[in-house]
N, C-alpha and C. Protein backbone atom coordinates (compact mmCIF):
# COMPACT_ATOMS: atom_id res chain seq x y z
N UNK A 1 -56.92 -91.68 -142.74
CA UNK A 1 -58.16 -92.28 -143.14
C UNK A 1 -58.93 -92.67 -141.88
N UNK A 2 -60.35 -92.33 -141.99
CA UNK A 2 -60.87 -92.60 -140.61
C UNK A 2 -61.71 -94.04 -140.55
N UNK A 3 -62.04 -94.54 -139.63
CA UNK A 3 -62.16 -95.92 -139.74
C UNK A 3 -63.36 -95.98 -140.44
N UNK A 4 -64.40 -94.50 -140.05
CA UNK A 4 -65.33 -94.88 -140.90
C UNK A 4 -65.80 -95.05 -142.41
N UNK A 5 -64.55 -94.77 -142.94
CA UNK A 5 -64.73 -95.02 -144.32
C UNK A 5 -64.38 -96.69 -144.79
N UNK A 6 -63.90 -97.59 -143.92
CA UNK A 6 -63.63 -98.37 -144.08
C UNK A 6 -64.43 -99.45 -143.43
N UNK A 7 -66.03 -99.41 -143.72
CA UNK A 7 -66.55 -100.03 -143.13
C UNK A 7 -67.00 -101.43 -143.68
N UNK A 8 -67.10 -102.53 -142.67
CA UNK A 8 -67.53 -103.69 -143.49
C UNK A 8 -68.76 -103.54 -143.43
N UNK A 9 -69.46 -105.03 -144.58
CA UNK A 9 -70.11 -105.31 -144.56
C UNK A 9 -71.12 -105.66 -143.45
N UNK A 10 -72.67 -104.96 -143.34
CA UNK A 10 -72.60 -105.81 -141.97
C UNK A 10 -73.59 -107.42 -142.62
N UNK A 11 -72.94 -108.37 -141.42
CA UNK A 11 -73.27 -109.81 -141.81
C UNK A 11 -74.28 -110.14 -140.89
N UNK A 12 -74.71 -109.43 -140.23
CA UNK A 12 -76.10 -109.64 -139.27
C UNK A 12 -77.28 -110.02 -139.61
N UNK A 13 -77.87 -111.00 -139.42
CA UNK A 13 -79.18 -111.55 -140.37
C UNK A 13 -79.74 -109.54 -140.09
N UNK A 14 -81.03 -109.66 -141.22
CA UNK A 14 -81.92 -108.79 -141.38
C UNK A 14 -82.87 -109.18 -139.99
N UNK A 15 -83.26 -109.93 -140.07
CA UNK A 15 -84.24 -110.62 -139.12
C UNK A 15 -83.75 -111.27 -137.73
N UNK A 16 -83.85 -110.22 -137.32
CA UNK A 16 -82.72 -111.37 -135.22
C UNK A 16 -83.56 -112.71 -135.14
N UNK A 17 -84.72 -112.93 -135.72
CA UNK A 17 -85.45 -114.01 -135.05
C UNK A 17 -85.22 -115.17 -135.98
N UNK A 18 -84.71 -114.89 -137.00
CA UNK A 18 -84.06 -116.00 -137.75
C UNK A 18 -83.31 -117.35 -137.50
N UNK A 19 -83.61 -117.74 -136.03
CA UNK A 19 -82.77 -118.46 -135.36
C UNK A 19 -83.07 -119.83 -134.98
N UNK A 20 -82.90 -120.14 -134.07
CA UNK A 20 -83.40 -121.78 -133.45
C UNK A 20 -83.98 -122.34 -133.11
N UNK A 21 -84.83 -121.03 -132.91
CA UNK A 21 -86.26 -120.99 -132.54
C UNK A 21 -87.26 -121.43 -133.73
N UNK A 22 -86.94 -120.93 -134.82
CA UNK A 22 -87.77 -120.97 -136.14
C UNK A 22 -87.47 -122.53 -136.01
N UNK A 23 -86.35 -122.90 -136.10
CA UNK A 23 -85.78 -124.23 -136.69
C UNK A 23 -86.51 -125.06 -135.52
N UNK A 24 -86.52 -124.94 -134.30
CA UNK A 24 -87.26 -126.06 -133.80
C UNK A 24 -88.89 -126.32 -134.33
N UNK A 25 -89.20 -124.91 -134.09
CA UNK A 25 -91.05 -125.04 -134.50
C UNK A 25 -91.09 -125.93 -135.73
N UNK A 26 -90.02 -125.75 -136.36
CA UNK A 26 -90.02 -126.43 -137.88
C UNK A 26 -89.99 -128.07 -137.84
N UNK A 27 -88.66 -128.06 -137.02
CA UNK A 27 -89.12 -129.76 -136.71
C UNK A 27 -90.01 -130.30 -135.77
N UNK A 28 -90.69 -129.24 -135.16
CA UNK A 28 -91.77 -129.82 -133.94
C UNK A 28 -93.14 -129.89 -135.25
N UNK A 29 -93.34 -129.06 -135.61
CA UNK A 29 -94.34 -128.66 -137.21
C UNK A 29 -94.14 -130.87 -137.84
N UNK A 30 -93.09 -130.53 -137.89
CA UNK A 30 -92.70 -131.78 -139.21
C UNK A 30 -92.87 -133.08 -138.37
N UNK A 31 -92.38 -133.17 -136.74
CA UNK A 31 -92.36 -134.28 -136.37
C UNK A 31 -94.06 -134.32 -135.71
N UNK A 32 -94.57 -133.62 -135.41
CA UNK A 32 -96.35 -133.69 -135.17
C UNK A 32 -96.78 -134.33 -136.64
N UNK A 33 -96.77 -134.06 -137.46
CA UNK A 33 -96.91 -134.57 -139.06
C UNK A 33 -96.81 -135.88 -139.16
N UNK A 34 -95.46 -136.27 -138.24
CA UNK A 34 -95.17 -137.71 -139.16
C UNK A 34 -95.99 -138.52 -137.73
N UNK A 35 -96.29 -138.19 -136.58
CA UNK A 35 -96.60 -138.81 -135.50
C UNK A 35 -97.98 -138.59 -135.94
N UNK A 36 -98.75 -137.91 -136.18
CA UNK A 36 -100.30 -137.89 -136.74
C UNK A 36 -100.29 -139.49 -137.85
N UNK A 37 -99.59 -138.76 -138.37
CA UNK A 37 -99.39 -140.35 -139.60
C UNK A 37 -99.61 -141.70 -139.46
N UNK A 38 -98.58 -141.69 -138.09
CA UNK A 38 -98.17 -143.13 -137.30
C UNK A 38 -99.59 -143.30 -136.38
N UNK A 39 -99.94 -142.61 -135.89
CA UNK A 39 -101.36 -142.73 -135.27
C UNK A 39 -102.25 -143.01 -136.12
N UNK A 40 -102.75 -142.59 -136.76
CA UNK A 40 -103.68 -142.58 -137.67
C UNK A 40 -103.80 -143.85 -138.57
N UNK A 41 -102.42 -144.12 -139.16
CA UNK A 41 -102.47 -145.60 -139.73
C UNK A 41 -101.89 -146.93 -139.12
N UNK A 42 -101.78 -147.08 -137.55
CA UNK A 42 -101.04 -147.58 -137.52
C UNK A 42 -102.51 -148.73 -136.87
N UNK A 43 -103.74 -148.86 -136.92
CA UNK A 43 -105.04 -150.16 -137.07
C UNK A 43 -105.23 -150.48 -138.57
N UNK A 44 -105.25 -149.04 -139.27
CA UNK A 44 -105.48 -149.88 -140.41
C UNK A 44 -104.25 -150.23 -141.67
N UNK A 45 -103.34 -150.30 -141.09
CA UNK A 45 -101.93 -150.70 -141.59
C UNK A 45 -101.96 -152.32 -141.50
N UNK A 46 -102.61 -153.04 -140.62
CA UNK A 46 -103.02 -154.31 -140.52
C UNK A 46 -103.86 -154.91 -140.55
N UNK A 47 -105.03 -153.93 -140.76
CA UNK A 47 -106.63 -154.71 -140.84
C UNK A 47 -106.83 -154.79 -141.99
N UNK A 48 -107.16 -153.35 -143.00
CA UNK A 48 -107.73 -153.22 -143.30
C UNK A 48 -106.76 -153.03 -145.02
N UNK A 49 -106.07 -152.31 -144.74
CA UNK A 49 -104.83 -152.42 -145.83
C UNK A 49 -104.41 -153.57 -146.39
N UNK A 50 -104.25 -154.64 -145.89
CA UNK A 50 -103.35 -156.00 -146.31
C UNK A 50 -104.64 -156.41 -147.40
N UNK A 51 -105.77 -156.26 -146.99
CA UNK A 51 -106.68 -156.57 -148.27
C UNK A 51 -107.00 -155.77 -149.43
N UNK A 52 -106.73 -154.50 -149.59
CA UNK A 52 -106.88 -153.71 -150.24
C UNK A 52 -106.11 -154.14 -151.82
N UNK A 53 -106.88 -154.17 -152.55
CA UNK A 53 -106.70 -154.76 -153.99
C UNK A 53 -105.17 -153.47 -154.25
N UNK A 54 -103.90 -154.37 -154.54
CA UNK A 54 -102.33 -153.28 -154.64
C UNK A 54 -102.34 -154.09 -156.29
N UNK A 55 -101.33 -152.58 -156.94
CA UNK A 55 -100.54 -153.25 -158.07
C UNK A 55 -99.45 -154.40 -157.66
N UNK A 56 -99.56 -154.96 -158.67
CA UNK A 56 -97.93 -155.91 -158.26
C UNK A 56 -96.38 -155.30 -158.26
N UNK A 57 -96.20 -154.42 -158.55
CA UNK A 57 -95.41 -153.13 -158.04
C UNK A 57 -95.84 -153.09 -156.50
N UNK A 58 -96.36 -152.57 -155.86
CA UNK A 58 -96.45 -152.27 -154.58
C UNK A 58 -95.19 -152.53 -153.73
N UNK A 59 -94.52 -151.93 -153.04
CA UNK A 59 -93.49 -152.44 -152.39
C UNK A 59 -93.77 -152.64 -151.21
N UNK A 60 -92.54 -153.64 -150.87
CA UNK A 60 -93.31 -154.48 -149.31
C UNK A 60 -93.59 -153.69 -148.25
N UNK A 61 -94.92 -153.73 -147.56
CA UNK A 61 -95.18 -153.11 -146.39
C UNK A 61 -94.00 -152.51 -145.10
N UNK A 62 -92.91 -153.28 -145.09
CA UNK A 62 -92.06 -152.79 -144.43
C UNK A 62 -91.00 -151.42 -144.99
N UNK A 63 -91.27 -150.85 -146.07
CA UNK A 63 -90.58 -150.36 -146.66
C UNK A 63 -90.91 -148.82 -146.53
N UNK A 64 -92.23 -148.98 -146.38
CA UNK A 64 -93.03 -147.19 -145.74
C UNK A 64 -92.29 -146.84 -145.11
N UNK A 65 -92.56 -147.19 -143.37
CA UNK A 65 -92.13 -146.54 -142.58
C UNK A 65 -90.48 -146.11 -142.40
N UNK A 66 -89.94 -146.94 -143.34
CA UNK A 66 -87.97 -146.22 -143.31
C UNK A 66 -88.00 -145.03 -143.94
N UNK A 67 -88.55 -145.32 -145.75
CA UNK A 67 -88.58 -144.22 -146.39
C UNK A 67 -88.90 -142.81 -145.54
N UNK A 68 -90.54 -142.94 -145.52
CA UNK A 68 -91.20 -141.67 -144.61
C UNK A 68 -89.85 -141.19 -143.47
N UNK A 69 -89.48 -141.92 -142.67
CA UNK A 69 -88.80 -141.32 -141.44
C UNK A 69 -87.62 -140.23 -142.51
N UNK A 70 -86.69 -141.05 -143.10
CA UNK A 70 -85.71 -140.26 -144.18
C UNK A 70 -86.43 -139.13 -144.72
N UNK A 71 -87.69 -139.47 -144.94
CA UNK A 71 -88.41 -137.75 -145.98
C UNK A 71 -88.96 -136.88 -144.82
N UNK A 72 -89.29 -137.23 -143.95
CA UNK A 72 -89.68 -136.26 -142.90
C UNK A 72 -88.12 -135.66 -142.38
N UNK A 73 -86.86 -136.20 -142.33
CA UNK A 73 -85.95 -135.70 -141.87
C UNK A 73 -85.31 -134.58 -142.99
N UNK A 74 -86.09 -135.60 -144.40
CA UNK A 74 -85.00 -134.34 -145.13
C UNK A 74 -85.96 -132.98 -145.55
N UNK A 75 -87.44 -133.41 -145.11
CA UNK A 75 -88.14 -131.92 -145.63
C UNK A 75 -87.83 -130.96 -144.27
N UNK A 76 -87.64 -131.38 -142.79
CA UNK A 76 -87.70 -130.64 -141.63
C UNK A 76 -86.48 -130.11 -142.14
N UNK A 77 -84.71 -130.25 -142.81
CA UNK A 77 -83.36 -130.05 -143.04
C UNK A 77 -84.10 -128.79 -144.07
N UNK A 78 -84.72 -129.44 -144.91
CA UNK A 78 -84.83 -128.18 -146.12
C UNK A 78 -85.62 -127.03 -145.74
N UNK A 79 -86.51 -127.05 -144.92
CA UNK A 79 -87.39 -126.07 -144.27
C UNK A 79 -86.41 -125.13 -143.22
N UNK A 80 -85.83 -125.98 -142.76
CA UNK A 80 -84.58 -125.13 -141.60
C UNK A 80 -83.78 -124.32 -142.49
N UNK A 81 -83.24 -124.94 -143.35
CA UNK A 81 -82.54 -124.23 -144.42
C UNK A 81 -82.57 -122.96 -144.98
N UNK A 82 -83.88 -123.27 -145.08
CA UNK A 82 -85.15 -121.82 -145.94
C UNK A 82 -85.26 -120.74 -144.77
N UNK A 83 -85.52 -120.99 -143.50
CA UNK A 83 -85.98 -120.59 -142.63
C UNK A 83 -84.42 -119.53 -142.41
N UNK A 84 -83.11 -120.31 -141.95
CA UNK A 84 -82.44 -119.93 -141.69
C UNK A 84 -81.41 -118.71 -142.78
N UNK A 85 -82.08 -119.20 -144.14
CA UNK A 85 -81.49 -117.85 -145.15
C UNK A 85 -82.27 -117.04 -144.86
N UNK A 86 -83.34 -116.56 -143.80
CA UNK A 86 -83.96 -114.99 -143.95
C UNK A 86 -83.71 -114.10 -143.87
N UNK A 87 -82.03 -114.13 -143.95
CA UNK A 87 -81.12 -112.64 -143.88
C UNK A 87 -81.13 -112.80 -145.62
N UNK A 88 -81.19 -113.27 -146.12
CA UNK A 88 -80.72 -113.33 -147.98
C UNK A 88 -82.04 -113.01 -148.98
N UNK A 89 -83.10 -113.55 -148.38
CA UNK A 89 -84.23 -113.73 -149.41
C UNK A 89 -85.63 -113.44 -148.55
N UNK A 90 -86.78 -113.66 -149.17
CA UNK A 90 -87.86 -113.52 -148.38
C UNK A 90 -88.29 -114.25 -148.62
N UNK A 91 -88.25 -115.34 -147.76
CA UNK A 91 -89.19 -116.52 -147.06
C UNK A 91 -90.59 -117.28 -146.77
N UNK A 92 -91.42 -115.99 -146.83
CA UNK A 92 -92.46 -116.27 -146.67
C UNK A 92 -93.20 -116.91 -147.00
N UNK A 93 -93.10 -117.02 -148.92
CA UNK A 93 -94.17 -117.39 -149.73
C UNK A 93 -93.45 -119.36 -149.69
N UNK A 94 -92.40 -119.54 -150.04
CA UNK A 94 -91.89 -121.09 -149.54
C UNK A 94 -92.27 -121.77 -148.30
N UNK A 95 -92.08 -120.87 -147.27
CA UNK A 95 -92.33 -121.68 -146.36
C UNK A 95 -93.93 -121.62 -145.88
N UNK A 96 -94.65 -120.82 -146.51
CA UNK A 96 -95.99 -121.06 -146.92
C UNK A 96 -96.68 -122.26 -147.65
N UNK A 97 -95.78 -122.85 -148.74
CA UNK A 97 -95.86 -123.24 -149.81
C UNK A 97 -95.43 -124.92 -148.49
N UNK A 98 -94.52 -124.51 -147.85
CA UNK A 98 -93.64 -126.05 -147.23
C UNK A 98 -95.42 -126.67 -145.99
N UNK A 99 -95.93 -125.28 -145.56
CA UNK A 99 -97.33 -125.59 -144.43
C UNK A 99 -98.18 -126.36 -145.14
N UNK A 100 -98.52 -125.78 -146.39
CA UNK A 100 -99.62 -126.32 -147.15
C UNK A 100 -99.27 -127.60 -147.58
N UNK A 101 -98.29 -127.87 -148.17
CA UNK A 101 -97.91 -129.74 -148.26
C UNK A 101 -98.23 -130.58 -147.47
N UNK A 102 -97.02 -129.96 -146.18
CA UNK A 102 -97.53 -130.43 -144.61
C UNK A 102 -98.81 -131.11 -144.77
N UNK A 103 -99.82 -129.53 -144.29
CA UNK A 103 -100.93 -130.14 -144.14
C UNK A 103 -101.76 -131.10 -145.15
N UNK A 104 -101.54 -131.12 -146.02
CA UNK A 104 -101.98 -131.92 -147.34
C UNK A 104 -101.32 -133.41 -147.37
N UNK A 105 -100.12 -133.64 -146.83
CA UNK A 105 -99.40 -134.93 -146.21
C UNK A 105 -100.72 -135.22 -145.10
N UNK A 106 -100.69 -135.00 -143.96
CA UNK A 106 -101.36 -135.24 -143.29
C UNK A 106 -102.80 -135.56 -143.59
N UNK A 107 -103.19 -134.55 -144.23
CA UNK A 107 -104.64 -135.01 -144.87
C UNK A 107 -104.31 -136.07 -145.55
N UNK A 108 -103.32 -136.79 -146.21
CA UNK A 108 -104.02 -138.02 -147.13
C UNK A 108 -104.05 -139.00 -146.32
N UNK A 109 -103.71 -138.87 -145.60
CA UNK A 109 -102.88 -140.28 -144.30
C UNK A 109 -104.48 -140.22 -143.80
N UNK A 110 -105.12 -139.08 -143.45
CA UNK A 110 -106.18 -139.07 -142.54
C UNK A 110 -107.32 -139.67 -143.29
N UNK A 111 -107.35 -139.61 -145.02
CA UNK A 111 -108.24 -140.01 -146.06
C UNK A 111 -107.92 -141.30 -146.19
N UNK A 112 -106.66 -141.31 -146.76
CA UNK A 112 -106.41 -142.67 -147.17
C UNK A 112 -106.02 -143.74 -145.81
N UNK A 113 -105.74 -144.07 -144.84
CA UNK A 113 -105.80 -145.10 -143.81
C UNK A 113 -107.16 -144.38 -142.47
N UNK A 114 -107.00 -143.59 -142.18
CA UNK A 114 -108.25 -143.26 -141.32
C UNK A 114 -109.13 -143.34 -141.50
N UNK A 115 -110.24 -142.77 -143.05
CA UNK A 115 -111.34 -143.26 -143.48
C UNK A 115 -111.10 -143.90 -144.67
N UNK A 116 -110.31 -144.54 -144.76
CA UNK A 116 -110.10 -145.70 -145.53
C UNK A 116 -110.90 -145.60 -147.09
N UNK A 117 -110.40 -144.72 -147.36
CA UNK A 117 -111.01 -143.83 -148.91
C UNK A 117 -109.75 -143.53 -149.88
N UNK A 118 -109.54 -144.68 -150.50
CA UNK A 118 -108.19 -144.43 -151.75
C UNK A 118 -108.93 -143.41 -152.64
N UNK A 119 -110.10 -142.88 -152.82
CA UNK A 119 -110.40 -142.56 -153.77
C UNK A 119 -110.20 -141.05 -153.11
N UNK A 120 -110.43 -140.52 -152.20
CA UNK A 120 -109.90 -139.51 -151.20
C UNK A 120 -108.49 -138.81 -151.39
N UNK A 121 -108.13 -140.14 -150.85
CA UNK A 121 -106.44 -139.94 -150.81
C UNK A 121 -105.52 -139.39 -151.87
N UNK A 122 -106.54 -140.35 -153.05
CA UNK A 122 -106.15 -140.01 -154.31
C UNK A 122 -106.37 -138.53 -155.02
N UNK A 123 -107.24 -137.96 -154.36
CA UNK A 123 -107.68 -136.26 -154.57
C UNK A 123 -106.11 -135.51 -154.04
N UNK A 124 -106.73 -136.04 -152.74
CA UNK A 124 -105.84 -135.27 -151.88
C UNK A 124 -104.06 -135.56 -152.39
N UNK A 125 -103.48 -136.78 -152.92
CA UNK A 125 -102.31 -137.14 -153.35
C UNK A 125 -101.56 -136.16 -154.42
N UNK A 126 -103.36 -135.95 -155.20
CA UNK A 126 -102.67 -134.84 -156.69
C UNK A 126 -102.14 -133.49 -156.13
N UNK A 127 -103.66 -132.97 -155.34
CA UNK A 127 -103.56 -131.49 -154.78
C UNK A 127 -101.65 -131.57 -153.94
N UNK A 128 -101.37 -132.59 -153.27
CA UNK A 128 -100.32 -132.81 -152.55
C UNK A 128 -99.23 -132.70 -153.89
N UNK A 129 -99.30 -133.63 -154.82
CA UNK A 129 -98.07 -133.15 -155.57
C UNK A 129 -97.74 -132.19 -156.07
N UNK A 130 -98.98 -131.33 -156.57
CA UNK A 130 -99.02 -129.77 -156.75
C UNK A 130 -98.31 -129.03 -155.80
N UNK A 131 -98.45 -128.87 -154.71
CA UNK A 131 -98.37 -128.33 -153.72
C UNK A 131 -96.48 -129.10 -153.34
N UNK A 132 -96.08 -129.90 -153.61
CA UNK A 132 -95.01 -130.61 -153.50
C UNK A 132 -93.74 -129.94 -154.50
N UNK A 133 -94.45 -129.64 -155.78
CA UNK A 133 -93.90 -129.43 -157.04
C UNK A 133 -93.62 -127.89 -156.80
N UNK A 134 -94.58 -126.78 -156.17
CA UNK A 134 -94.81 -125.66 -156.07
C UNK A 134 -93.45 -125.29 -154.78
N UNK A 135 -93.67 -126.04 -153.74
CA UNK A 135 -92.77 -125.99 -153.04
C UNK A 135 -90.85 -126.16 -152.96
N UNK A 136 -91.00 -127.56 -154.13
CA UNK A 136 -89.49 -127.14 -154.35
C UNK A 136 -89.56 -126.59 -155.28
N UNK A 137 -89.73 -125.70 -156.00
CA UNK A 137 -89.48 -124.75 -156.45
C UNK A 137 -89.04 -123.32 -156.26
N UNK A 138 -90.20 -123.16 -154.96
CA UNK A 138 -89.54 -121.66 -154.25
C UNK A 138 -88.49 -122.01 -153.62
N UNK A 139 -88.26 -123.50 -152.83
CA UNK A 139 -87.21 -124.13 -152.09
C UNK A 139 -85.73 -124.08 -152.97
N UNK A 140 -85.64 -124.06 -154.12
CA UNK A 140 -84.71 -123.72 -155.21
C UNK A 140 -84.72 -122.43 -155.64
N UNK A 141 -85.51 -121.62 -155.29
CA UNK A 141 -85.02 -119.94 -154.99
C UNK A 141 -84.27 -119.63 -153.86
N UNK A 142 -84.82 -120.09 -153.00
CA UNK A 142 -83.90 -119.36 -152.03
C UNK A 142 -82.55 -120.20 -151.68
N UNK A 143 -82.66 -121.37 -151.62
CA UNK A 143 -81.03 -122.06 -151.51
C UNK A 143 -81.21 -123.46 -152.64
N UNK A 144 -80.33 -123.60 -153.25
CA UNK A 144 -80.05 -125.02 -153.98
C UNK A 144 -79.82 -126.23 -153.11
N UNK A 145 -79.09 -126.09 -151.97
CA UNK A 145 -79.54 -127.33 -150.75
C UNK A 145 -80.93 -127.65 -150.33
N UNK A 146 -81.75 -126.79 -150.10
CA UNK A 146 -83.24 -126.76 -150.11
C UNK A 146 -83.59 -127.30 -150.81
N UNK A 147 -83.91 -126.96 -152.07
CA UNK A 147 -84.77 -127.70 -153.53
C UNK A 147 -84.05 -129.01 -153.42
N UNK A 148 -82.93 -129.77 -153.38
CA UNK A 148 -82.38 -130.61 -153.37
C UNK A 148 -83.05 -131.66 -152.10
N UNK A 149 -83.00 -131.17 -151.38
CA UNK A 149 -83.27 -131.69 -150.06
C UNK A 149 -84.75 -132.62 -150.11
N UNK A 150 -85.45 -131.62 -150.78
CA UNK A 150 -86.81 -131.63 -151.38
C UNK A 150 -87.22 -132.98 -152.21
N UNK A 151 -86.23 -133.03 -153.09
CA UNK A 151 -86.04 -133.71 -154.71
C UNK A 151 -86.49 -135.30 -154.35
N UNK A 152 -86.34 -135.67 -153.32
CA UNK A 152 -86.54 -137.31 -153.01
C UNK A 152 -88.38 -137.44 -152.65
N UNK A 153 -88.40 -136.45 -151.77
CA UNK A 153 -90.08 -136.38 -151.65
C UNK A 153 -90.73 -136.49 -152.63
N UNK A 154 -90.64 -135.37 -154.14
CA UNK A 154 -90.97 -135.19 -154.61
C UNK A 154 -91.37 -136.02 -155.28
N UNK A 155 -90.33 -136.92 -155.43
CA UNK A 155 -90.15 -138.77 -156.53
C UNK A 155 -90.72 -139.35 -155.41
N UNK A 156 -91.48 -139.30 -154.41
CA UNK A 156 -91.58 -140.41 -153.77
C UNK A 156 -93.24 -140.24 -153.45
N UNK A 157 -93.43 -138.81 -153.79
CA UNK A 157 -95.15 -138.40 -153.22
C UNK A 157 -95.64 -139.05 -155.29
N UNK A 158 -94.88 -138.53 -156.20
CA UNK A 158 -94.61 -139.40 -157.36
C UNK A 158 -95.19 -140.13 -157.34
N UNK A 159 -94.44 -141.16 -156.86
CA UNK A 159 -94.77 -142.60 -156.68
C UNK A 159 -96.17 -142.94 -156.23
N UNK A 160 -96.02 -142.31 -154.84
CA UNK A 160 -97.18 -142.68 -154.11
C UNK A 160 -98.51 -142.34 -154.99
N UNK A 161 -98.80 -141.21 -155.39
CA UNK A 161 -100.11 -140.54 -156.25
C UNK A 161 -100.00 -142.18 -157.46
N UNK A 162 -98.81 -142.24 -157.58
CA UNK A 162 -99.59 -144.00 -159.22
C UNK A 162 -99.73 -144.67 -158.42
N UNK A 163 -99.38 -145.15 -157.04
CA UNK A 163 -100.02 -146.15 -156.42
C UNK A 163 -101.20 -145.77 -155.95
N UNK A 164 -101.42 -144.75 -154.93
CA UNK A 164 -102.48 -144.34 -154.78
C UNK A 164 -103.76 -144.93 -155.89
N UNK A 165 -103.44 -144.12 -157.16
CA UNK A 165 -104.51 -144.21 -158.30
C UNK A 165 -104.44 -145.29 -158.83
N UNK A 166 -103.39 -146.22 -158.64
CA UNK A 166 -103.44 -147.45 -159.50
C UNK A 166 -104.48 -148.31 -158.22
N UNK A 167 -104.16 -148.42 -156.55
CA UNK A 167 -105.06 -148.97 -155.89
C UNK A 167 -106.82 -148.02 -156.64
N UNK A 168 -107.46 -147.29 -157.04
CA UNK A 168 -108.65 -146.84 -157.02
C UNK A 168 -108.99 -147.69 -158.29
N UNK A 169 -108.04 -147.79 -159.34
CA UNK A 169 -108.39 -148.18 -160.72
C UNK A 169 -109.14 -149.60 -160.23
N UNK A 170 -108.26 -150.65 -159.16
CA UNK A 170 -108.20 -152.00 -158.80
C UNK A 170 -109.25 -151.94 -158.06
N UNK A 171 -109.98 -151.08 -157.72
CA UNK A 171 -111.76 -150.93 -157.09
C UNK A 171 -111.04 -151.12 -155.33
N UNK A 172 -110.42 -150.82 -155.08
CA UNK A 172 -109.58 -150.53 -153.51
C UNK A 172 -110.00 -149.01 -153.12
């Protein structure tokens, strides 16, 4: 029998560039995101916010910035994830789907504490959960750690869109 009939599988990504490279841009992508954020709200996180008419739900101001750090770590994990199955699936349209959130995160931060427009934010919060909802979804095509990874954002951009809209109802 000659060896070549006995050939394995080959296990070589499809894609050589599938590598660490992708995965850094991904967390350089994610950590520019959350540092825009921190810039952006971090005058009117004390001026201008503390007066802003909140539900009595609202949770205490110190409670943002832990959450966010945990969701920026676990969407950069789920994006690497995605990135790194591009020997299995095709990628493209998810991690398309992961930019557009991104940027739609960023935009509310820039609406809602930069020009200080809940009613903005609140546009931008829906289009964001769309875009949130759309995303783990392809993120649960290509790996179940992904969509998972996802699953806390999702409840938490949630959240944010009834606060968001509950501050606009309260004339904030």
């Amino acid at each position: 029998m000659s060896t070549g009939s006995l050939r394995l599988p080959d296990r070589r990504p499809r894609h050589p560039s599938a590598g660490w490279v992708g995965v850094g841009a991904i967390v350089a992508a994610v950590a520019a995101a959350a540092a825009t954020g921190t810039v952006v709200t971090a005058s009117s996180v004390t001026t201008w916010y503390p007066d802003v008419p909140k539900p009595v739900w609202t949770p205490p101001a110190w409670v943002f910035g832990p959450v966010w750090a945990v969701l920026y770590v676990t969407m950069a994990a789920a994006a690497a994830v995605v990135w790194r199955s591009r020997d299995r699936d095709d990628v493209c349209c998810p991690l398309a789907a992961f930019g557009v959130q991104l940027a739609l995160n960023v935009a509310w931060t820039v609406f809602f504490f930069g020009l200080r427009s809940p009613l903005l934010g609140f546009l931008d919060v829906c289009l964001l959960w769309a875009a949130v909802g759309v995303t783990v979804t392809q993120f649960f095509a290509v790996s179940r750690l992904a969509g998972w990874l996802l699953v806390p954002y999702g409840l938490w951009v949630t959240f944010a869109a009834a606060l968001n809209g509950s501050i606009v109802l309260l004339g904030g």
